[in-house]
PDB file of N, CA and C in Angstrom:
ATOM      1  N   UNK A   1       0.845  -1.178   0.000  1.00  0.00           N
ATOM      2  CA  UNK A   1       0.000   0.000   0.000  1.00  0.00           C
ATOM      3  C   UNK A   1       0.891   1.242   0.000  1.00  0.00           C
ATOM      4  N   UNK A   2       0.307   2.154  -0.692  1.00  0.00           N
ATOM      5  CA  UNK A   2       1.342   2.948  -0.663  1.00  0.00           C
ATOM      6  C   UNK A   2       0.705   4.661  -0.474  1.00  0.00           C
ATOM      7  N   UNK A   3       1.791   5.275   0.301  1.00  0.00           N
ATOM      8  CA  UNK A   3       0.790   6.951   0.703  1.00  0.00           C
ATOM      9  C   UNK A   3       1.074   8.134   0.113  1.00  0.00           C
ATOM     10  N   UNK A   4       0.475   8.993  -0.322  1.00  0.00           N
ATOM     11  CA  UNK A   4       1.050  10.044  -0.924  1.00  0.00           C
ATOM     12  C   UNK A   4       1.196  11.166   0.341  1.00  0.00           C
ATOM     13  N   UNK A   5       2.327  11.661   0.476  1.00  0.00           N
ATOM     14  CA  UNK A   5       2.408  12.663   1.463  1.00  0.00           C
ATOM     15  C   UNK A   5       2.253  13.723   0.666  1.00  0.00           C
ATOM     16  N   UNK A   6       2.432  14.105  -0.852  1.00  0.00           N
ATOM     17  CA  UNK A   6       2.474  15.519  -0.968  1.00  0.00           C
ATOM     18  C   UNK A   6       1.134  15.618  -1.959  1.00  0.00           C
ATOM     19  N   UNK A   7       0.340  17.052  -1.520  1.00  0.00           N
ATOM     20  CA  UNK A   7      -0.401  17.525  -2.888  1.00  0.00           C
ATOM     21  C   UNK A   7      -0.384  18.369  -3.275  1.00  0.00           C
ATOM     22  N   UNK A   8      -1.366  18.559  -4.644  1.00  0.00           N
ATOM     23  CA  UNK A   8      -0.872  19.767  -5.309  1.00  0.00           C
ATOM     24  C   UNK A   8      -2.047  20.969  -4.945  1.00  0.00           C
ATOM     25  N   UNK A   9      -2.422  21.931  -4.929  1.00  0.00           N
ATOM     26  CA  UNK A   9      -3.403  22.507  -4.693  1.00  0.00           C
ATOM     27  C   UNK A   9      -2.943  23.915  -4.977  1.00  0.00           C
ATOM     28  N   UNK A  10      -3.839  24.789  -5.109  1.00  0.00           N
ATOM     29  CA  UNK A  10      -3.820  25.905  -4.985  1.00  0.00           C
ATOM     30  C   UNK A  10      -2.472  26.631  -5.951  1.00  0.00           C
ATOM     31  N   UNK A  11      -2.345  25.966  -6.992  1.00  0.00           N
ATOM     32  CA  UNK A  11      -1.358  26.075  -7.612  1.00  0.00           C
ATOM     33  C   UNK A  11      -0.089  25.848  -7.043  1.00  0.00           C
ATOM     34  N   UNK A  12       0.722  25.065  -5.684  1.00  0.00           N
ATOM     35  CA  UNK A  12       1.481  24.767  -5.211  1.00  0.00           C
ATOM     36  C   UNK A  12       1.500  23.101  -4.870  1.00  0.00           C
ATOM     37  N   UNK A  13       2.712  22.940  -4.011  1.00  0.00           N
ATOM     38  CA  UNK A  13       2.167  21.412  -3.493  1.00  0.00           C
ATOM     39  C   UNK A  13       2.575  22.069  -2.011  1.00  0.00           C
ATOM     40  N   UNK A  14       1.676  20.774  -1.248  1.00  0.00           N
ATOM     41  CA  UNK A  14       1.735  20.692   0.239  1.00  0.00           C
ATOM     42  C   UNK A  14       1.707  19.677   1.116  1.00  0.00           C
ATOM     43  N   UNK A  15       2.046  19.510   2.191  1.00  0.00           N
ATOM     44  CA  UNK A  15       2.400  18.458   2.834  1.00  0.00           C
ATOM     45  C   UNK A  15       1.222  18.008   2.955  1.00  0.00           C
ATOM     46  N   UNK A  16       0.252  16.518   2.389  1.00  0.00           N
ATOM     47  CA  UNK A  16      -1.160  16.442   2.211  1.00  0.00           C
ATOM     48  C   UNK A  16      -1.856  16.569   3.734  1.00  0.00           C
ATOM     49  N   UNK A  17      -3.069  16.968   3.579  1.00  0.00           N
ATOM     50  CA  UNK A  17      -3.601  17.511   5.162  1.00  0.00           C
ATOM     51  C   UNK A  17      -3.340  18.364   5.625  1.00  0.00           C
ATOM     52  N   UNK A  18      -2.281  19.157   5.273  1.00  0.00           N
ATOM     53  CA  UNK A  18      -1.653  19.870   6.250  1.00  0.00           C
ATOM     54  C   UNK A  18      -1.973  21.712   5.253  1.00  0.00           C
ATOM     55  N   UNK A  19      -1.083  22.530   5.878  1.00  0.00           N
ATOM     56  CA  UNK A  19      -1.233  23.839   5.543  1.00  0.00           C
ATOM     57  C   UNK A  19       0.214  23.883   5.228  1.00  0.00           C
ATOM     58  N   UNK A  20       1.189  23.204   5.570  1.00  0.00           N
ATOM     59  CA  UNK A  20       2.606  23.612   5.058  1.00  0.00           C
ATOM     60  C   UNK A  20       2.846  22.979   4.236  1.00  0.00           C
ATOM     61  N   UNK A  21       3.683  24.136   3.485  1.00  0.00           N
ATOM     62  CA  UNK A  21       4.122  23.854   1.924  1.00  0.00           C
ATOM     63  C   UNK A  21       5.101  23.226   1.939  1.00  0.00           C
ATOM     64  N   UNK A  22       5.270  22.234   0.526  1.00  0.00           N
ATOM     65  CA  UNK A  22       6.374  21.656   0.414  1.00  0.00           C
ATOM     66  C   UNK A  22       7.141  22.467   0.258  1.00  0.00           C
ATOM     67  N   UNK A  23       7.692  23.759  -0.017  1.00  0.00           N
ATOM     68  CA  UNK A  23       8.742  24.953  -0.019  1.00  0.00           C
ATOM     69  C   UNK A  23       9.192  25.150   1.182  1.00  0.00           C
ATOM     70  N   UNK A  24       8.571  25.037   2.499  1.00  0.00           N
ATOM     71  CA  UNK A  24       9.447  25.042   3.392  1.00  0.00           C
ATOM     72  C   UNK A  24       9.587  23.811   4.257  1.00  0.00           C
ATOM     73  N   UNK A  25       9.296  22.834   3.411  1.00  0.00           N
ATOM     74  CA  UNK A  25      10.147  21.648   4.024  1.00  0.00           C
ATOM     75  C   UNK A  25      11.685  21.720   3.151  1.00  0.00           C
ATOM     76  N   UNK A  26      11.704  22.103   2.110  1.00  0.00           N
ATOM     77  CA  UNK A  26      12.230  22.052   1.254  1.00  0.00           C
ATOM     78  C   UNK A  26      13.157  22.814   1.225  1.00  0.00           C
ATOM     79  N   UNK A  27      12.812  24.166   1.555  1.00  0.00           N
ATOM     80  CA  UNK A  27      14.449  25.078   2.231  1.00  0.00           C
ATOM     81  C   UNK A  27      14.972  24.335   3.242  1.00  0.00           C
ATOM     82  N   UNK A  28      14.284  24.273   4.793  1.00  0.00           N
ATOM     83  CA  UNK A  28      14.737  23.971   5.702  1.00  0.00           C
ATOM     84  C   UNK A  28      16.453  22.939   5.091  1.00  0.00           C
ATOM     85  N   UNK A  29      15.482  21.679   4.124  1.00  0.00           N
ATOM     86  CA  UNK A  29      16.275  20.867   4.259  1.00  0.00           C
ATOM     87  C   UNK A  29      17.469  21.195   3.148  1.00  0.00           C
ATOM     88  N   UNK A  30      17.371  22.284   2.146  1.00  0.00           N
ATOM     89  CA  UNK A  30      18.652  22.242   1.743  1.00  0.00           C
ATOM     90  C   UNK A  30      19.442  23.152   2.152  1.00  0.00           C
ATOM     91  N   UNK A  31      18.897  23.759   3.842  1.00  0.00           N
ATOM     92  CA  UNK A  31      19.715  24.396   4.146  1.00  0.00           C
ATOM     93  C   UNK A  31      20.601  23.336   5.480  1.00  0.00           C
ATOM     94  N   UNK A  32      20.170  22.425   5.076  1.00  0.00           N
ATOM     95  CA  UNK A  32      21.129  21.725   6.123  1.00  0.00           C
ATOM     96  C   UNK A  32      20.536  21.078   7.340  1.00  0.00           C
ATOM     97  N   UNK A  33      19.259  21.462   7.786  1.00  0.00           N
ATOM     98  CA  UNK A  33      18.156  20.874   8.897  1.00  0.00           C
ATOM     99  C   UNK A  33      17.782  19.540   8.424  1.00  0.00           C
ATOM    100  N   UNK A  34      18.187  18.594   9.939  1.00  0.00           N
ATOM    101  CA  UNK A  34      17.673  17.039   9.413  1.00  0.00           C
ATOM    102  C   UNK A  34      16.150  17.037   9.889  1.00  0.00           C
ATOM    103  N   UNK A  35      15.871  16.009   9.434  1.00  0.00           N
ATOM    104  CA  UNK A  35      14.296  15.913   9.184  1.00  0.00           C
ATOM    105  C   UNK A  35      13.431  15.704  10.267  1.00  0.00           C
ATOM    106  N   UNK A  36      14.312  15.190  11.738  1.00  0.00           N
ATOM    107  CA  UNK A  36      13.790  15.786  12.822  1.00  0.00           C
ATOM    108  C   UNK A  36      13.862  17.174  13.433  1.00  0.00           C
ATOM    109  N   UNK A  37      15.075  17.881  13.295  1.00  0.00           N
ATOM    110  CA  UNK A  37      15.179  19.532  13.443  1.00  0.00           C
ATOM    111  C   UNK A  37      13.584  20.035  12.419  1.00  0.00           C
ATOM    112  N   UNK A  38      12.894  19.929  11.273  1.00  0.00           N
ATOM    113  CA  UNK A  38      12.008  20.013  10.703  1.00  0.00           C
ATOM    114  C   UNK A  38      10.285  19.580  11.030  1.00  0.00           C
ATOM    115  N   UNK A  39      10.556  18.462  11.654  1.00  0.00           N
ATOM    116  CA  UNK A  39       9.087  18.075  11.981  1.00  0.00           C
ATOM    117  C   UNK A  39       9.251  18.546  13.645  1.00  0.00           C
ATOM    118  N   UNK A  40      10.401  19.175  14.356  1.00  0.00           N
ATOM    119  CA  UNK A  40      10.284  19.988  15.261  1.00  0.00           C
ATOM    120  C   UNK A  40      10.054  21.475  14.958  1.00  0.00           C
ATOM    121  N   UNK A  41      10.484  22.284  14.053  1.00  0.00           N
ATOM    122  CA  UNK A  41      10.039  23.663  13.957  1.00  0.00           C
ATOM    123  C   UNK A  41       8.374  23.274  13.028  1.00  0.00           C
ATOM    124  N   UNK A  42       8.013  22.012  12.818  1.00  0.00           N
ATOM    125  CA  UNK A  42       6.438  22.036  12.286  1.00  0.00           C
ATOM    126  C   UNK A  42       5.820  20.809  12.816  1.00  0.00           C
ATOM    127  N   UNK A  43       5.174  21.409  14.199  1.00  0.00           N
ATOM    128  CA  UNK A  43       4.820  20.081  14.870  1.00  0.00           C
ATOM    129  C   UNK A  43       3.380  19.310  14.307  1.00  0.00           C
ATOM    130  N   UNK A  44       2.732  20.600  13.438  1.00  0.00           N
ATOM    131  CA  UNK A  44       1.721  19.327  12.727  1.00  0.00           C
ATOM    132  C   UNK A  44       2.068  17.772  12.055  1.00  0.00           C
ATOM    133  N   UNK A  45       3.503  17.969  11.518  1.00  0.00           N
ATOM    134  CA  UNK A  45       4.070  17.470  10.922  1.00  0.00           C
ATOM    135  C   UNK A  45       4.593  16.039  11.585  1.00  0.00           C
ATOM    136  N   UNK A  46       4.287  15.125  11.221  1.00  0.00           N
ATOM    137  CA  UNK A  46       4.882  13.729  12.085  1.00  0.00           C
ATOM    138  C   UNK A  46       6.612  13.712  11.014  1.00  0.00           C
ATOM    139  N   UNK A  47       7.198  12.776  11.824  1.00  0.00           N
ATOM    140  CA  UNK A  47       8.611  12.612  11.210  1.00  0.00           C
ATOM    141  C   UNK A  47       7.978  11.758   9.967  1.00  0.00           C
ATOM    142  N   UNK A  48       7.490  10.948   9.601  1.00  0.00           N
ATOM    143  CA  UNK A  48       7.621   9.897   8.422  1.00  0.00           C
ATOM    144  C   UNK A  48       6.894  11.274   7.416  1.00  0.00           C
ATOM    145  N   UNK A  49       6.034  11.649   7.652  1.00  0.00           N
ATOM    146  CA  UNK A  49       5.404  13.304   6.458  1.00  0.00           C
ATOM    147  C   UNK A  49       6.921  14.005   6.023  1.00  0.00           C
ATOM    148  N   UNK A  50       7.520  14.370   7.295  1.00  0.00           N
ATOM    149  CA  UNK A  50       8.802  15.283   6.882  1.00  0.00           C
ATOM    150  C   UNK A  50       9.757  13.984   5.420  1.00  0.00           C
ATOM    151  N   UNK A  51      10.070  13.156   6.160  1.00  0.00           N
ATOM    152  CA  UNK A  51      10.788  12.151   5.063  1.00  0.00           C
ATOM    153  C   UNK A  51      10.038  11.992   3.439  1.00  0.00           C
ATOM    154  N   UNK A  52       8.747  11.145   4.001  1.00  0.00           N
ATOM    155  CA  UNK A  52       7.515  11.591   2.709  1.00  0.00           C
ATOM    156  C   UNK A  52       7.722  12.945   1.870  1.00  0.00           C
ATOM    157  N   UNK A  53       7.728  14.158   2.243  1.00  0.00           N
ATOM    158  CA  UNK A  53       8.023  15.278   2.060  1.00  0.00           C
ATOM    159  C   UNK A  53       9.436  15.123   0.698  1.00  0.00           C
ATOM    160  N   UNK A  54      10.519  14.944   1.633  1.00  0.00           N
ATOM    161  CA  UNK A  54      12.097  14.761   1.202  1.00  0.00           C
ATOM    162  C   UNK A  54      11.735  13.870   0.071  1.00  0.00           C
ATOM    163  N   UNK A  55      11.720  13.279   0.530  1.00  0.00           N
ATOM    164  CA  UNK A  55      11.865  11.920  -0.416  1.00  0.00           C
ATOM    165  C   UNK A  55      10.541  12.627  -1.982  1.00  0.00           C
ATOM    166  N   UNK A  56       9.590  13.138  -1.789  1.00  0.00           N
ATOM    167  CA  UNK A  56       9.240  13.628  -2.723  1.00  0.00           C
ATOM    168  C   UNK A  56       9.954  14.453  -3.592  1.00  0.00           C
ATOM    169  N   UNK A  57      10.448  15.551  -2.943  1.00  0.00           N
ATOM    170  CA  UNK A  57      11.317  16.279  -3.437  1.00  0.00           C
ATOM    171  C   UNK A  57      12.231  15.843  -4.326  1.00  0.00           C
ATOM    172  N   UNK A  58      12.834  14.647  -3.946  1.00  0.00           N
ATOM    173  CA  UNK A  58      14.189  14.146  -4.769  1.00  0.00           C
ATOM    174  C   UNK A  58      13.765  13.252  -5.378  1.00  0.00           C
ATOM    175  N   UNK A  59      13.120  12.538  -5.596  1.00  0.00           N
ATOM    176  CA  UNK A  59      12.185  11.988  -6.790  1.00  0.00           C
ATOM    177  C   UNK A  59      11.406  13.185  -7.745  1.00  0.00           C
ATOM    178  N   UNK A  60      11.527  14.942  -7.450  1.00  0.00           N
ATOM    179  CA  UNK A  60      10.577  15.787  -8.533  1.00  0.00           C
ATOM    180  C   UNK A  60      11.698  16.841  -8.318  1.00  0.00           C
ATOM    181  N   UNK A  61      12.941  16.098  -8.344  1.00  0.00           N
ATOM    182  CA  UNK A  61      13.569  17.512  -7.662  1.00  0.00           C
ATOM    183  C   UNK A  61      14.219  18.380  -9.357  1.00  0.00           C
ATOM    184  N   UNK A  62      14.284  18.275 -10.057  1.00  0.00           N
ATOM    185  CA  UNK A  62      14.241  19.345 -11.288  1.00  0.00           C
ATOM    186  C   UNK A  62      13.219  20.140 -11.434  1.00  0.00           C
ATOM    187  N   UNK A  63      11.683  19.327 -10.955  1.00  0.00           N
ATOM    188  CA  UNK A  63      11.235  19.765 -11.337  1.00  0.00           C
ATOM    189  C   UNK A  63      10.498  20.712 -10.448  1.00  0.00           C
ATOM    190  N   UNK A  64      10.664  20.629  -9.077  1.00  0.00           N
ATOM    191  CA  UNK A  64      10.578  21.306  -7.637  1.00  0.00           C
ATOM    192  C   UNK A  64      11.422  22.435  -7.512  1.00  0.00           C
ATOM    193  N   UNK A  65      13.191  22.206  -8.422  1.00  0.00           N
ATOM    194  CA  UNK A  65      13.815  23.478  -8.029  1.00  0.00           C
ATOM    195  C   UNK A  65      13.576  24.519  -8.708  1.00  0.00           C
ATOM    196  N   UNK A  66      12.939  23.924 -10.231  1.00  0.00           N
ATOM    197  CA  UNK A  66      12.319  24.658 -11.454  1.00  0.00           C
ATOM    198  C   UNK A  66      11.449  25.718 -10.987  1.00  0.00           C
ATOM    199  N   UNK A  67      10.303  25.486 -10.156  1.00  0.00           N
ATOM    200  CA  UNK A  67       9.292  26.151  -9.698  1.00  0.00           C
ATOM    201  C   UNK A  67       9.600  26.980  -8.323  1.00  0.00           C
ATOM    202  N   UNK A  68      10.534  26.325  -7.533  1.00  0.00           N
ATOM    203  CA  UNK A  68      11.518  27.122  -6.411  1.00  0.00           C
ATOM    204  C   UNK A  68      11.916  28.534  -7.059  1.00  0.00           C
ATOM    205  N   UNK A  69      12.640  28.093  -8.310  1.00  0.00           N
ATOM    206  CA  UNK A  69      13.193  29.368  -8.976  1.00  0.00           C
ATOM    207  C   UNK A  69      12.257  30.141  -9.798  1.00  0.00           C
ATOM    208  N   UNK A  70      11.414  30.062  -9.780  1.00  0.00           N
ATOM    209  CA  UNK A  70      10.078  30.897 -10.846  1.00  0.00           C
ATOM    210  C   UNK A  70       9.696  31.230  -9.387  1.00  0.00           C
ATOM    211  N   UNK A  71       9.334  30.774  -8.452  1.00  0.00           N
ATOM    212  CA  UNK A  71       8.954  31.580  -6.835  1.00  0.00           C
ATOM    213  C   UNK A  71       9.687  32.524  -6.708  1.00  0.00           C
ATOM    214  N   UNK A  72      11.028  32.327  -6.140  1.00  0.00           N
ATOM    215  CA  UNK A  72      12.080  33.375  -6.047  1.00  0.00           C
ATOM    216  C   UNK A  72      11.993  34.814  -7.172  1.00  0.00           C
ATOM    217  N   UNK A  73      11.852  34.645  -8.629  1.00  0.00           N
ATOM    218  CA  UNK A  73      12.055  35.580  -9.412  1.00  0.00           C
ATOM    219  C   UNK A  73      10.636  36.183  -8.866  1.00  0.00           C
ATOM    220  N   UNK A  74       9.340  35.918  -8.819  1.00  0.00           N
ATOM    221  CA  UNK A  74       8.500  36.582  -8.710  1.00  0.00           C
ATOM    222  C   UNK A  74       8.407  37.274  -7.783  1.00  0.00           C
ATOM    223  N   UNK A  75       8.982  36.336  -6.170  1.00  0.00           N
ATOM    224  CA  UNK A  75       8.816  37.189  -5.168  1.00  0.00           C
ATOM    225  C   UNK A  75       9.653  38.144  -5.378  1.00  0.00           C
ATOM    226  N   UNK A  76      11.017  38.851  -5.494  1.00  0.00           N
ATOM    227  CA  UNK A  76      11.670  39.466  -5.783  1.00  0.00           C
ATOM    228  C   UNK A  76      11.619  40.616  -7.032  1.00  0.00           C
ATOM    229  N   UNK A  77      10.254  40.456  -8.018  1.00  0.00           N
ATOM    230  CA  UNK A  77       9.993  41.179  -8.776  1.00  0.00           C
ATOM    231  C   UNK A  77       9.115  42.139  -7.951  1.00  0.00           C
ATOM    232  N   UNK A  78       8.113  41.457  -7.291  1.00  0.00           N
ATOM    233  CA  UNK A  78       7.051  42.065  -6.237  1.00  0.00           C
ATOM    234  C   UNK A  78       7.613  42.692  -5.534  1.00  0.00           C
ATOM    235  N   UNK A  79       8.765  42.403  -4.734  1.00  0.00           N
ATOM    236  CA  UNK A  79       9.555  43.193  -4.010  1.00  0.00           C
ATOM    237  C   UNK A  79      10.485  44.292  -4.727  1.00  0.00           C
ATOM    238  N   UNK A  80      10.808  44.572  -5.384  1.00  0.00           N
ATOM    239  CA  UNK A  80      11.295  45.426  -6.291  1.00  0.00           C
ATOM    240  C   UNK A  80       9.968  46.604  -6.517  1.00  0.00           C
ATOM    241  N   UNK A  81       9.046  45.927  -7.071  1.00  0.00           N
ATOM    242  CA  UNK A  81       7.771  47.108  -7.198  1.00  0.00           C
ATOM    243  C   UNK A  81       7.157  47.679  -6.097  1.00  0.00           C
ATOM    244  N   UNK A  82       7.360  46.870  -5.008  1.00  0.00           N
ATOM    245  CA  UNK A  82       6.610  47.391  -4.109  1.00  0.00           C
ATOM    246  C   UNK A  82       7.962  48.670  -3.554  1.00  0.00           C
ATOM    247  N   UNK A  83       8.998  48.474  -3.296  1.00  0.00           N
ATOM    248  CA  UNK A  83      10.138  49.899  -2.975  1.00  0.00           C
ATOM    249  C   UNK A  83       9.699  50.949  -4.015  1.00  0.00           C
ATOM    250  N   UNK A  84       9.364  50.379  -5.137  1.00  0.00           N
ATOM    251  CA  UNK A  84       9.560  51.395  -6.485  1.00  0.00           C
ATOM    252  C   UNK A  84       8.123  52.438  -6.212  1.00  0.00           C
ATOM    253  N   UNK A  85       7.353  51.895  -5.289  1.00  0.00           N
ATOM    254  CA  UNK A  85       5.852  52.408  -4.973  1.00  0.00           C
ATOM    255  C   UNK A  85       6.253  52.721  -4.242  1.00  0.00           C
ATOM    256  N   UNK A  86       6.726  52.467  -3.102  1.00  0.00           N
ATOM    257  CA  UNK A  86       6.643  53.266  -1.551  1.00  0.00           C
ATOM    258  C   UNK A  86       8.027  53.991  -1.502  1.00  0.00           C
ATOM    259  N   UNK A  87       9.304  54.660  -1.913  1.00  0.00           N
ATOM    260  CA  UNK A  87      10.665  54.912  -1.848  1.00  0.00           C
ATOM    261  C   UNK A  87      10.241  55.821  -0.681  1.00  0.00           C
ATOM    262  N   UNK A  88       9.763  56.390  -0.275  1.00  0.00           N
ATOM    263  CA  UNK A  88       9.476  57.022   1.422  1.00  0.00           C
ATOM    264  C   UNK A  88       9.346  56.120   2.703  1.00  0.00           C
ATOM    265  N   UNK A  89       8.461  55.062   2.178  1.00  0.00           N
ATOM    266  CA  UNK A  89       8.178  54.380   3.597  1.00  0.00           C
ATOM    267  C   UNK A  89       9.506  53.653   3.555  1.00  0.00           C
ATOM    268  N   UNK A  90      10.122  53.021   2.623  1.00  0.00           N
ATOM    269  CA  UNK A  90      10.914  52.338   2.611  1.00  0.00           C
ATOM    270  C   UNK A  90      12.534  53.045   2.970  1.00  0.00           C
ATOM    271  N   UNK A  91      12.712  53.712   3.114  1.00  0.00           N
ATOM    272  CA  UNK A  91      13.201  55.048   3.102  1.00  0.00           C
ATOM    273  C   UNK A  91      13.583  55.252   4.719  1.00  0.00           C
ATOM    274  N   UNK A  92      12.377  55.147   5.042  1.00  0.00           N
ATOM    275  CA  UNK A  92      12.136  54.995   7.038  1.00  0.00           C
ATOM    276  C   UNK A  92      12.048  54.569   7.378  1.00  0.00           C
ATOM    277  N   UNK A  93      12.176  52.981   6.978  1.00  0.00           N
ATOM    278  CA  UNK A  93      12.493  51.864   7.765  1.00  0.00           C
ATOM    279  C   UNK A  93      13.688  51.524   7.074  1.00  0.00           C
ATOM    280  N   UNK A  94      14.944  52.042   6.443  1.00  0.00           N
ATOM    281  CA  UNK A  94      16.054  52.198   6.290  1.00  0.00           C
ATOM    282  C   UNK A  94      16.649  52.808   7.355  1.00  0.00           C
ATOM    283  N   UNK A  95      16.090  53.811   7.681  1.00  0.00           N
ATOM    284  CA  UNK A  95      16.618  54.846   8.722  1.00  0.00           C
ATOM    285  C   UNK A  95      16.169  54.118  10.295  1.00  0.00           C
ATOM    286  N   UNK A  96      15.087  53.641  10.173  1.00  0.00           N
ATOM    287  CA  UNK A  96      14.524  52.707  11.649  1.00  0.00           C
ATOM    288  C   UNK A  96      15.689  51.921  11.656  1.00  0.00           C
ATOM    289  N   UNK A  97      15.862  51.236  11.148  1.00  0.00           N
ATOM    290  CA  UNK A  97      16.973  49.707  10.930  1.00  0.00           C
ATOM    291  C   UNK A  97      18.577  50.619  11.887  1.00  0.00           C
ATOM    292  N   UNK A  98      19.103  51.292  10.512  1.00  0.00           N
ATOM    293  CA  UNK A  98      20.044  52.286  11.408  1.00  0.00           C
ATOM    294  C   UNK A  98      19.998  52.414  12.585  1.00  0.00           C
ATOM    295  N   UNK A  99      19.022  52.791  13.381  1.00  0.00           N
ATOM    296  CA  UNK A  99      18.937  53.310  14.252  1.00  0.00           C
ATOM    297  C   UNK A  99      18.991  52.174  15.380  1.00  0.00           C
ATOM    298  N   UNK A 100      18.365  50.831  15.070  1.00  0.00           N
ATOM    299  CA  UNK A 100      18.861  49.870  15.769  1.00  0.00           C
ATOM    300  C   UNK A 100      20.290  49.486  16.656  1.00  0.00           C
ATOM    301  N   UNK A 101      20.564  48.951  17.408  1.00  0.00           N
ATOM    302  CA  UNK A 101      21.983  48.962  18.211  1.00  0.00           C
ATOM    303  C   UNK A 101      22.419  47.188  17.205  1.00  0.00           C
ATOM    304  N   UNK A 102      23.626  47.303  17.495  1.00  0.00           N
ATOM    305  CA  UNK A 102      23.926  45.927  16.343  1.00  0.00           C
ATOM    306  C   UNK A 102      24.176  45.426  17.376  1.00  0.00           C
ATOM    307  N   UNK A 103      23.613  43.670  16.654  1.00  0.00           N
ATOM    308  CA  UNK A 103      23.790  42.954  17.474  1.00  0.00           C
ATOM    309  C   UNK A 103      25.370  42.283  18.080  1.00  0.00           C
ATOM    310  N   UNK A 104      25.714  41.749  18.843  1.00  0.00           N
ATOM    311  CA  UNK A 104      26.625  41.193  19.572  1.00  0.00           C
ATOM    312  C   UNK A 104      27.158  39.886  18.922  1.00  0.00           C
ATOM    313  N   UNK A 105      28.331  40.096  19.105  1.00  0.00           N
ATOM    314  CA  UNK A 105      28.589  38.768  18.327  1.00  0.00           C
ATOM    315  C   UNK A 105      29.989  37.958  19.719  1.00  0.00           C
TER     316      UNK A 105
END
C-alpha cells in the first residue's frame, strides 16, 4: 500500500492535510536541517510526512527546483515594485533599521 504525502493545490504542493508547503520543508532541508530539526520547527508534521516530504522532493527535484526558482524571481519582482511604490516608507524603515543597536557577536 502505498501513501502520498504531498499535494498539489492551490497552484502549489503541500504536505497532504496539512497547511505547510512543500517549499518550506524544502528550504529547511537544503539548508542543512535534518528531518527531525524540521518536523520539530512544524509540529503538525509527524517525522515519516517530513521524510515523505524529502523523499518527494528528490524523486521531482528538477522539477521542484524549477518552480523554487520561478517563486524566487516573482517574489523578488514584487519586491522590487513594491520599494519602487513606496521609496518614502521604505526610506524609514532604512533609517529605523540604522537606528537599531547591532547585534553582539
Amino acid at each position: 500500500m502505498t501513501k502520498d504525502y504531498i499535494e498539489k493545490r492551490d497552484g502549489g504542493y503541500w504536505v497532504a492535510g496539512t497547511r505547510v508547503s512543500l517549499d518550506s520543508v524544502v528550504y529547511a532541508f537544503l539548508r542543512g536541517a535534518a528531518p527531525e530539526g524540521i518536523a520539530q520547527s512544524y509540529p503538525v508534521l509527524s517525522l515519516e510526512e517530513v521524510y515523505g516530504a524529502i523523499a518527494f522532493y528528490l524523486a521531482n527535484q528538477a522539477e521542484i527546483d524549477a518552480m523554487l526558482a520561478k517563486n524566487d524571481r516573482e517574489f523578488e519582482l514584487l519586491r522590487k515594485q513594491t520599494r519602487e511604490a513606496n521609496p518614502a516608507l521604505y526610506k524609514k524603515l532604512e533609517e529605523a533599521r540604522l537606528q537599531l543597536p547591532s547585534p553582539r557577536k
